[in-house]
Protein backbone atom coordinates (compact mmCIF):
# COMPACT_ATOMS: atom_id res chain seq x y z
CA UNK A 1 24.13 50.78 -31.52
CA UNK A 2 21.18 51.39 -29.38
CA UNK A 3 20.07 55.28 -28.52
CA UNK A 4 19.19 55.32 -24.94
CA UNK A 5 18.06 58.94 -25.37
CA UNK A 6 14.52 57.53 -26.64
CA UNK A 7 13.75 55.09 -24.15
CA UNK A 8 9.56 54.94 -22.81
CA UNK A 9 9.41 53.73 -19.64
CA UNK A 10 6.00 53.28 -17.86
CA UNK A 11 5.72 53.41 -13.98
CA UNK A 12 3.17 52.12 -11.94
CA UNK A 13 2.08 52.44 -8.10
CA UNK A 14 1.63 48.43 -6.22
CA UNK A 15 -0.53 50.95 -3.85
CA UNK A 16 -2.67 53.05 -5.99
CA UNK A 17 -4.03 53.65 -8.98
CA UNK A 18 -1.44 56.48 -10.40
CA UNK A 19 0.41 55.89 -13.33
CA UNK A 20 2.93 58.16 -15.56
CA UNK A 21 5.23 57.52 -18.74
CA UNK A 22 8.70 59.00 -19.18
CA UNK A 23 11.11 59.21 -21.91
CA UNK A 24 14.92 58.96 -21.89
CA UNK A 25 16.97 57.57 -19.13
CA UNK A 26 14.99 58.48 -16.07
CA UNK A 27 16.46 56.62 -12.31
CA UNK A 28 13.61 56.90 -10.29
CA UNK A 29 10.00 58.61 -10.17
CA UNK A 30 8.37 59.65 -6.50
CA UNK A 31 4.73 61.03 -6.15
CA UNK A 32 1.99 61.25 -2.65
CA UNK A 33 1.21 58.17 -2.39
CA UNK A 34 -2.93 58.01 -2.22
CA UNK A 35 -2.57 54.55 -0.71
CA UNK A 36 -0.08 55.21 1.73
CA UNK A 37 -2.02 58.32 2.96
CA UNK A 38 0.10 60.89 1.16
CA UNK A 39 3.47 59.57 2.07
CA UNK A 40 6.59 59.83 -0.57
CA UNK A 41 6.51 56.57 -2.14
CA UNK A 42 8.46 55.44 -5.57
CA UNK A 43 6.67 54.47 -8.96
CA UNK A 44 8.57 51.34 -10.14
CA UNK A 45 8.73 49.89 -13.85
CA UNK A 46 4.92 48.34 -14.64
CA UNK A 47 4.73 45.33 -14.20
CA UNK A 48 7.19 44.62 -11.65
CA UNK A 49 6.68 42.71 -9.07
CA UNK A 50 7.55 43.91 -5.91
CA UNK A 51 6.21 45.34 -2.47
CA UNK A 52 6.04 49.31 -1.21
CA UNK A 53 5.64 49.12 2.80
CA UNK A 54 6.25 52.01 5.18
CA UNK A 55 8.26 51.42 7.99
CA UNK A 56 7.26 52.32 11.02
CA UNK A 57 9.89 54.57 13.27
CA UNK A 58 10.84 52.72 16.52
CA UNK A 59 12.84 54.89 18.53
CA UNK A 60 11.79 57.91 20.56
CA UNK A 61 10.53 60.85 18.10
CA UNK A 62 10.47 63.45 20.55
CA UNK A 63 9.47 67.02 19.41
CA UNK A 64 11.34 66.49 15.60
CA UNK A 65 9.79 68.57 12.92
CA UNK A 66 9.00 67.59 9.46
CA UNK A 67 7.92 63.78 10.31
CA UNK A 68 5.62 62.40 8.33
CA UNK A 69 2.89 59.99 10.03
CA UNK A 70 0.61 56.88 8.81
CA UNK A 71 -2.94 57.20 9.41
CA UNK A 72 -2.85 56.01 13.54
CA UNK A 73 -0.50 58.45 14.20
CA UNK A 74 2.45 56.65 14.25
CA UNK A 75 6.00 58.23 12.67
CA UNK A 76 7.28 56.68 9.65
CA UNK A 77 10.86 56.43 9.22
CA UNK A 78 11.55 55.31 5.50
CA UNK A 79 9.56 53.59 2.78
CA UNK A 80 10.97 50.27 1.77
CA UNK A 81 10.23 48.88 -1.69
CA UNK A 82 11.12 44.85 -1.76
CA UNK A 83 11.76 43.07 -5.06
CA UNK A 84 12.89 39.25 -5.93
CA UNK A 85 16.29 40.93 -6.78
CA UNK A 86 16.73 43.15 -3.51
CA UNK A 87 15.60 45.97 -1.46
CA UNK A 88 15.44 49.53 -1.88
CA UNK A 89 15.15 52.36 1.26
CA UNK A 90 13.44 55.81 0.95
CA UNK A 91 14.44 57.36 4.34
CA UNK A 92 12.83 60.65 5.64
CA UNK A 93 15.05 62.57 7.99
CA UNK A 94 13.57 65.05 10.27
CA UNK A 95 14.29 68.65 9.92
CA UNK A 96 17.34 69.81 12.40
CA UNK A 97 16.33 73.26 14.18
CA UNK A 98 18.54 75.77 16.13
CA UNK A 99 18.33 78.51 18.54
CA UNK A 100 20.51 81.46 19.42
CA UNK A 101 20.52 82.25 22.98
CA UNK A 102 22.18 85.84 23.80
């Protein structure tokens, strides 16, 4: 019976150059994203093939805090990584503020 415990797995950016190695059963592995200009983006398992692309946000963005941007400025809504087998969605909700008014 295999021991999952002592797994390797290697991970790999399609957008940069960063790499990393984990052991055991690991789901997923994020890191700022030199290629994407800093954004949250996922490592996936090397040598998969697949496609990391921000997505853009479409709708009005108003004065929301904690939005992260692409490099013209615009708001970016999720990072999308596309395989042969599917899809998978980072999304990056903006921080909700309130204010007491007495």
């Amino acid at each position: 019976m295999p021991v999952l415990l002592n797994v390797v797995t290697h991970w790999e950016c399609p957008n940069c150059p960063i790499t990393d190695v984990t052991r055991g059963a690991v789901a997923n592995r994020f890191h700022n994203c030199a290629g994407m200009h800093g954004l949250t983006a996922p490592l996936v398992p090397a040598g998969t093939r697949c496609k990391v692309e921000a997505m853009v946000r479409e709708d009005y963005a108003g004065r929301e805090q904690g939005l992260r941007y692409d490099s013209n400025g615009r708001p970016i809504m999720s990072v999308v990584t596309t395989r042969d087998e599917g899809q998978d969605c980072a999304v990056f909700a903006p921080v909700a503020t309130a204010r007491e008014d007495r």
